[in-house]
N, C-alpha and C. Protein backbone atom coordinates (compact mmCIF):
# COMPACT_ATOMS: atom_id res chain seq x y z
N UNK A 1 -0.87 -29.53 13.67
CA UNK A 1 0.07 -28.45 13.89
C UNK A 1 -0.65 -27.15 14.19
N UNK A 2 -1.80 -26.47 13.09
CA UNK A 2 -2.41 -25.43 13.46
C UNK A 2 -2.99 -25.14 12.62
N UNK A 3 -3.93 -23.86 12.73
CA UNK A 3 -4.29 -23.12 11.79
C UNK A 3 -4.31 -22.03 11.73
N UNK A 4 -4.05 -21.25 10.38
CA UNK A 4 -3.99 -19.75 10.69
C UNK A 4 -4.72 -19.07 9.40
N UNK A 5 -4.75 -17.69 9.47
CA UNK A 5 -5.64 -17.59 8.02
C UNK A 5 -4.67 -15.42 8.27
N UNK A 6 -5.20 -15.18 7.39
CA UNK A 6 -4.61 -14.06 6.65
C UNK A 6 -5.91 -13.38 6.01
N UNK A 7 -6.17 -12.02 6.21
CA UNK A 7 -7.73 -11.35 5.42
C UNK A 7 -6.82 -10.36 4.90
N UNK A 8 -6.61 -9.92 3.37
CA UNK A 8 -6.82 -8.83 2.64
C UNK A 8 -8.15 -8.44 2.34
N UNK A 9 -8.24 -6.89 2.29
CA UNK A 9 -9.70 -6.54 1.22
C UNK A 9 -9.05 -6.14 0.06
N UNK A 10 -9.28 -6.47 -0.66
CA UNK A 10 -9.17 -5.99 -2.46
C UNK A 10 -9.53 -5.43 -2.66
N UNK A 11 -10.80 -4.47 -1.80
CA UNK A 11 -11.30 -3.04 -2.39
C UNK A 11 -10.09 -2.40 -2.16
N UNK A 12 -9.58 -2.25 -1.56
CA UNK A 12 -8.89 -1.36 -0.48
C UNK A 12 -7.14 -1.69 -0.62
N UNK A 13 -6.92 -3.04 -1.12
CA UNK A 13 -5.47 -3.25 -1.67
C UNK A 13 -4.28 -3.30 -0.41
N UNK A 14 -5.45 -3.61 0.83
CA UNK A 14 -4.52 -4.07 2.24
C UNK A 14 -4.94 -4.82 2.98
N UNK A 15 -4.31 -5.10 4.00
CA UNK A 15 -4.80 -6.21 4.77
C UNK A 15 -5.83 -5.46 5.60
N UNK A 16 -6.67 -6.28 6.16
CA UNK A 16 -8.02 -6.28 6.64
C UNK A 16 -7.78 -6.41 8.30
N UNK A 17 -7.38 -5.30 9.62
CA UNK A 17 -6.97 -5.24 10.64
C UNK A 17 -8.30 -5.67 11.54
N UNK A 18 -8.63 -6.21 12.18
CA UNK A 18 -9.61 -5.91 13.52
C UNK A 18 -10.80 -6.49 13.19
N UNK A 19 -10.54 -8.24 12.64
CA UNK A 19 -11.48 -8.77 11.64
C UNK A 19 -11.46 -9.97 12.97
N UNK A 20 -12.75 -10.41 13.97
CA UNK A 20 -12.85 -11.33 14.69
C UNK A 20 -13.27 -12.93 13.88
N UNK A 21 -12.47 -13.62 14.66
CA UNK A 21 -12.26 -14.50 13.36
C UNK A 21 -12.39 -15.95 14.77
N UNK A 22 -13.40 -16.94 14.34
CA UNK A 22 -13.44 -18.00 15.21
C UNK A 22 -13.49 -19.20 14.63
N UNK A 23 -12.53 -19.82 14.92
CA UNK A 23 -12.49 -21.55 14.61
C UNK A 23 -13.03 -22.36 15.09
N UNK A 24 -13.72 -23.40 14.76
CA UNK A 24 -14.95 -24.31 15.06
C UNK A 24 -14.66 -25.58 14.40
N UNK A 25 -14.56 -26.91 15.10
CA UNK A 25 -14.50 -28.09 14.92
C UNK A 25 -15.38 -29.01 14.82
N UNK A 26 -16.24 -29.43 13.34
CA UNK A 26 -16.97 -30.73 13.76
C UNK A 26 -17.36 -31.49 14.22
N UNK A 27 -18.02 -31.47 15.45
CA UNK A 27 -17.91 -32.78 16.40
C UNK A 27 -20.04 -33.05 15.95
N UNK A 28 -20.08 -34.25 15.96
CA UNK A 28 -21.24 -34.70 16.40
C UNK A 28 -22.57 -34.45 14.88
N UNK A 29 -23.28 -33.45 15.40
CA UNK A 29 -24.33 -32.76 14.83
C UNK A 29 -24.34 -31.32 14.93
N UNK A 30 -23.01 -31.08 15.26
CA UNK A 30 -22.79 -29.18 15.63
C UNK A 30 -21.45 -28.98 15.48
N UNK A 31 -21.07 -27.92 16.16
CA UNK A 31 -19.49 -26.98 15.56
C UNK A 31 -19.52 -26.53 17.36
N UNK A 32 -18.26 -27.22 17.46
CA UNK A 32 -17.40 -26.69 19.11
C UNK A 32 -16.11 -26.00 18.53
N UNK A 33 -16.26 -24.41 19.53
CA UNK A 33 -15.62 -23.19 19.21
C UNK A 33 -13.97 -24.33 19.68
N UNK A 34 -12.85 -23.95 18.87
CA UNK A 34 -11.68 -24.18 18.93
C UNK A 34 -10.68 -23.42 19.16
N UNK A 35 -10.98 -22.47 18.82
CA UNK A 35 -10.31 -20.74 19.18
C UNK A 35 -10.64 -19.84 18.22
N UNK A 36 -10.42 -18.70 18.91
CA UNK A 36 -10.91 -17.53 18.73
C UNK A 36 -9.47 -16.19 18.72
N UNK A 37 -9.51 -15.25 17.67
CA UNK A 37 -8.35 -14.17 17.66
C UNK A 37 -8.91 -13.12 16.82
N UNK A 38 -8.40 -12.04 16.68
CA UNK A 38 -8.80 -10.72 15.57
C UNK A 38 -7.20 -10.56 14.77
N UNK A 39 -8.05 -10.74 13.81
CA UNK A 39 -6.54 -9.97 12.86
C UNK A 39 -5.50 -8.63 13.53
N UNK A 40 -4.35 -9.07 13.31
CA UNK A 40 -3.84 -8.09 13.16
C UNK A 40 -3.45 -6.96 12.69
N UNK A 41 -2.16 -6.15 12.52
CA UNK A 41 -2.25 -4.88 11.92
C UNK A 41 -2.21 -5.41 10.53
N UNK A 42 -1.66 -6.42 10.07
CA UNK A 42 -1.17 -7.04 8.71
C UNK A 42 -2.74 -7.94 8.58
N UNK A 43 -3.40 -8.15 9.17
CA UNK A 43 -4.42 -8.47 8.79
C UNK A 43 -4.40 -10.60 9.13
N UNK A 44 -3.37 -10.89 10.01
CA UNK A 44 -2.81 -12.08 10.59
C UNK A 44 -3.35 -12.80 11.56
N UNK A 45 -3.90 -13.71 11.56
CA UNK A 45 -3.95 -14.64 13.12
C UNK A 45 -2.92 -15.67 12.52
N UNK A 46 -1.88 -15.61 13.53
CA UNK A 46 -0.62 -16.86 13.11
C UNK A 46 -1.13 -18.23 13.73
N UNK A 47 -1.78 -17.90 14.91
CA UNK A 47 -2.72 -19.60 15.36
C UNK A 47 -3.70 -19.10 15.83
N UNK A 48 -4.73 -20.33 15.68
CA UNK A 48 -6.28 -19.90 16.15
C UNK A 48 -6.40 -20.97 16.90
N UNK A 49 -5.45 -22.07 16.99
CA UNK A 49 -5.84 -23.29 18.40
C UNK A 49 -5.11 -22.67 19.42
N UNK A 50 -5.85 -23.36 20.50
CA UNK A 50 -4.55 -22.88 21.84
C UNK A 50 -3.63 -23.83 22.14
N UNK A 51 -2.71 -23.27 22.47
CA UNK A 51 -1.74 -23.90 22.95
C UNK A 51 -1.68 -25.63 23.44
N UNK A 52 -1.24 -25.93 23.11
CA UNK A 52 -1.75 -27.58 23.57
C UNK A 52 -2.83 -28.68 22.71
N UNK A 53 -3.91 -27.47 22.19
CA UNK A 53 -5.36 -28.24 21.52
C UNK A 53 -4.99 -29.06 20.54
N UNK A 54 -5.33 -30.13 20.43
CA UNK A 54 -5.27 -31.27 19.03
C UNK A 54 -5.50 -30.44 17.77
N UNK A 55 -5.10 -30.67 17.02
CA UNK A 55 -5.41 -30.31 15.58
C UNK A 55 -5.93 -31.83 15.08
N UNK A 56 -7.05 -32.12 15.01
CA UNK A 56 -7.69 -33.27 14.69
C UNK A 56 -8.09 -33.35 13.26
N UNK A 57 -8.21 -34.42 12.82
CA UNK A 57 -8.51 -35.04 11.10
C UNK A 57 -10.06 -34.67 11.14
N UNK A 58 -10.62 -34.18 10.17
CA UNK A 58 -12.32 -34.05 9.72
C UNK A 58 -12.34 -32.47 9.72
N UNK A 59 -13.98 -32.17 9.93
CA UNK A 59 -14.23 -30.59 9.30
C UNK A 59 -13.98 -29.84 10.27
N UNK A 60 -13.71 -28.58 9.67
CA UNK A 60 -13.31 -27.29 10.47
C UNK A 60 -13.54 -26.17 9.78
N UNK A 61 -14.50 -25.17 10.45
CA UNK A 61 -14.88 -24.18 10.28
C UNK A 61 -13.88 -22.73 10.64
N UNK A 62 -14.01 -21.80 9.71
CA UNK A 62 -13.49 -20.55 10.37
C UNK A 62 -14.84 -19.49 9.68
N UNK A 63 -14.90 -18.72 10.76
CA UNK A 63 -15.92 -17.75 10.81
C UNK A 63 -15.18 -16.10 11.04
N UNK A 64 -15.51 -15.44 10.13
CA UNK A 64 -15.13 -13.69 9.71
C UNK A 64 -16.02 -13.21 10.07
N UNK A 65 -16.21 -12.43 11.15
CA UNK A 65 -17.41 -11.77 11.69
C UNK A 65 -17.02 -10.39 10.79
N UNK A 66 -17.41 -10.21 9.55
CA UNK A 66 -16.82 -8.96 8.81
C UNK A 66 -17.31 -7.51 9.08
N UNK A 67 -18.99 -7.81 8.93
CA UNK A 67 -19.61 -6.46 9.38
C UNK A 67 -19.16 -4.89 10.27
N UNK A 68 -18.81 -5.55 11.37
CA UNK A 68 -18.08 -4.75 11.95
C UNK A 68 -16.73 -3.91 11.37
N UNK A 69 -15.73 -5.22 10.57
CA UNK A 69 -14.42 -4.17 10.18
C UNK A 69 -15.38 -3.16 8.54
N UNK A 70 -16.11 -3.68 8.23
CA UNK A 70 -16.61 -2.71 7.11
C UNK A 70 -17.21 -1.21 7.53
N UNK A 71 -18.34 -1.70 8.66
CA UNK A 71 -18.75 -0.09 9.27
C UNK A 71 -17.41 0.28 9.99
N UNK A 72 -16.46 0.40 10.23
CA UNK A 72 -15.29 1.31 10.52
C UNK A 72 -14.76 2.15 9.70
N UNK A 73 -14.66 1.15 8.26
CA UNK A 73 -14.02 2.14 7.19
C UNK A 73 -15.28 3.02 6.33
N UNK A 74 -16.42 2.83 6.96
CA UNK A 74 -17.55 3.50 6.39
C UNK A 74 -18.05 2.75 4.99
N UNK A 75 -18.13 1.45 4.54
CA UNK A 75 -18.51 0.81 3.64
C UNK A 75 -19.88 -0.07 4.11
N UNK A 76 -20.70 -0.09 3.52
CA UNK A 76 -21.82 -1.39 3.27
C UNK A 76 -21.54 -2.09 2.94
N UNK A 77 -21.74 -3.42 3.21
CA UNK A 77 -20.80 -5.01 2.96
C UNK A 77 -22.36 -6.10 2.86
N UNK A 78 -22.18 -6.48 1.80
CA UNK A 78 -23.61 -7.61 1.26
C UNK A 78 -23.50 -8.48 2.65
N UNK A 79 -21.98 -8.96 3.03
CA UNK A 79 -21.61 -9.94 3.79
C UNK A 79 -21.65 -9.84 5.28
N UNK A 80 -22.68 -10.31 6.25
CA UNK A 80 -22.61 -10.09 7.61
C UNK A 80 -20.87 -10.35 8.28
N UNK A 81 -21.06 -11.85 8.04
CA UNK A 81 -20.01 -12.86 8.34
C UNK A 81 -19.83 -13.88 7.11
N UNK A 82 -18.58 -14.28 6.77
CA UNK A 82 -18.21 -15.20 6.17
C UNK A 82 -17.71 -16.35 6.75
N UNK A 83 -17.93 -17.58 6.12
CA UNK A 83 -17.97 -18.87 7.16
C UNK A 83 -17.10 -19.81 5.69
N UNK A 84 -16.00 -20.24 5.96
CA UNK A 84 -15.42 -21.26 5.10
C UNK A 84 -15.50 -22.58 5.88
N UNK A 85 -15.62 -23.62 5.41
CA UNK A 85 -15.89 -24.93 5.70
C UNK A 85 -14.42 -25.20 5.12
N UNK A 86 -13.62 -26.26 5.76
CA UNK A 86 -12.72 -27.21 4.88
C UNK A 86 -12.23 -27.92 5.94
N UNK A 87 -11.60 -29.60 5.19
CA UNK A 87 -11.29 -30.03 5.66
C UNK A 87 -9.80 -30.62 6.08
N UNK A 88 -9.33 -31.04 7.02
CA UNK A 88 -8.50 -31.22 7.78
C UNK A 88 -8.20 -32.78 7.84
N UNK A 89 -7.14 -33.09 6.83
CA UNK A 89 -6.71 -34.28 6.42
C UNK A 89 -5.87 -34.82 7.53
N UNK A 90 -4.89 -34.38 7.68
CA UNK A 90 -3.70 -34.47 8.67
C UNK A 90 -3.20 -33.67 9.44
N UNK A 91 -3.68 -34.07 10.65
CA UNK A 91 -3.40 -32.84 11.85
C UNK A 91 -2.11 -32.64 12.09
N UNK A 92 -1.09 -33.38 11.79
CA UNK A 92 0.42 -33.03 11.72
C UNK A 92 0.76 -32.17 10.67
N UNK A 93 -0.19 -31.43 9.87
CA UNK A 93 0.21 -30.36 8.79
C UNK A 93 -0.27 -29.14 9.42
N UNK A 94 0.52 -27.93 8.29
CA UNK A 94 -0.75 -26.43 9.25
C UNK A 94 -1.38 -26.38 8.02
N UNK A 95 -2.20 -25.66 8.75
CA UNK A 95 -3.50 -25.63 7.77
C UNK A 95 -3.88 -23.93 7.69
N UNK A 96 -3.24 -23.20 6.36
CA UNK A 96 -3.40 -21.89 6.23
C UNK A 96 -4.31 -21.55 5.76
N UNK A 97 -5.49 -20.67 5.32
CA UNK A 97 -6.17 -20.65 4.70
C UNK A 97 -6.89 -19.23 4.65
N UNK A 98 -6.30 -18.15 3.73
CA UNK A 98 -6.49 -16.88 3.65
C UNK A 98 -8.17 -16.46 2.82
N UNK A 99 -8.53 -15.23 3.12
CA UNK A 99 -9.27 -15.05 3.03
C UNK A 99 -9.28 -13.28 2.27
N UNK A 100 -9.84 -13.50 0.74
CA UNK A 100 -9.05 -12.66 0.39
C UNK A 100 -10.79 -11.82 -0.01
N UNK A 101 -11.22 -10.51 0.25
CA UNK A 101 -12.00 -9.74 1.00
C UNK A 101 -12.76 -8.34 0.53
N UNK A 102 -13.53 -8.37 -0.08
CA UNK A 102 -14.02 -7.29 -0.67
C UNK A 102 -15.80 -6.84 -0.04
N UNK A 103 -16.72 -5.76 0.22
CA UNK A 103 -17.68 -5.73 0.33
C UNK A 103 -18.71 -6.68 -0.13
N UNK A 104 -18.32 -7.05 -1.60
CA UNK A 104 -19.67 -7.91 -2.13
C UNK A 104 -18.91 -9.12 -3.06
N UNK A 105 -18.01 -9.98 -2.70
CA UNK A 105 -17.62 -10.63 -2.57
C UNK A 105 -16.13 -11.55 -2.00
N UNK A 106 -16.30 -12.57 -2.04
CA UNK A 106 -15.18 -13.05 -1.56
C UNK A 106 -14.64 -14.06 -2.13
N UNK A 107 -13.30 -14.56 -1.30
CA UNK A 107 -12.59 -15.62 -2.28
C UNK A 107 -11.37 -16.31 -1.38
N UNK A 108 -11.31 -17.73 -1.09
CA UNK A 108 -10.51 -18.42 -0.50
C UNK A 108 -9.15 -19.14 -0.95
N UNK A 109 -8.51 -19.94 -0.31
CA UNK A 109 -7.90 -21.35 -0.91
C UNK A 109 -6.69 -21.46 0.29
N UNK A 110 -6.27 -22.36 -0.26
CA UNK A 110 -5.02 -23.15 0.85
C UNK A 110 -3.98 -22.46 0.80
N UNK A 111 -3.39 -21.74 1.64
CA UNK A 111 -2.20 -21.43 1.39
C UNK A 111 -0.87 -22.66 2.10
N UNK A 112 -0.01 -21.78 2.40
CA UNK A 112 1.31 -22.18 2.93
C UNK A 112 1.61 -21.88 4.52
């Protein structure tokens, strides 16, 4: 069905806007890009496959290129990019998975 993910920062007690965010699929001995979006004003990518793309069973990567939304708000961030690994049981489900966002640490899980 899809995937989508959601960034709050918890320093900051809002969503996390203008956060480039790329999905990557397991294949082989490497990671093929699956799609690519930036958060929104709410801090949202509602899908990161395109239109049409399989949502396939096995691993799948999403990558937070964070650095960048931190030097905007003028913060130092331990974290270049954050990279969650998980896997993808049944491609007929969506697969949410927020990303909840602070300078010097972070914190995931499955949503809805």
């Amino acid at each position: 069905m899809g995937v989508s993910t959601h960034v709050l920062d918890t320093s900051r007690g809002r969503p996390a806007a203008g956060i480039a965010v790329t999905l990557e699929r397991h294949v082989g001995e490497g990671w093929v890009a699956a799609g690519h979006a930036e958060t929104d004003i709410d801090g949202r990518v509602k899908s990161l496959l395109a239109d049409g793309a399989p949502a396939m069973p096995g691993a799948w990567r999403l990558r937070f290129d964070v650095r960048p939304y931190f030097a905007r708000i003028g913060v130092e961030s331990f974290y270049p990019v954050i990279e969650i690994t998980f896997t993808m049981a049944a491609a007929q489900e969506h697969h949410h998975v927020p990303l909840l966002l602070s300078p010097f640490g972070f914190t995931t899980y499955r949503g809805t």
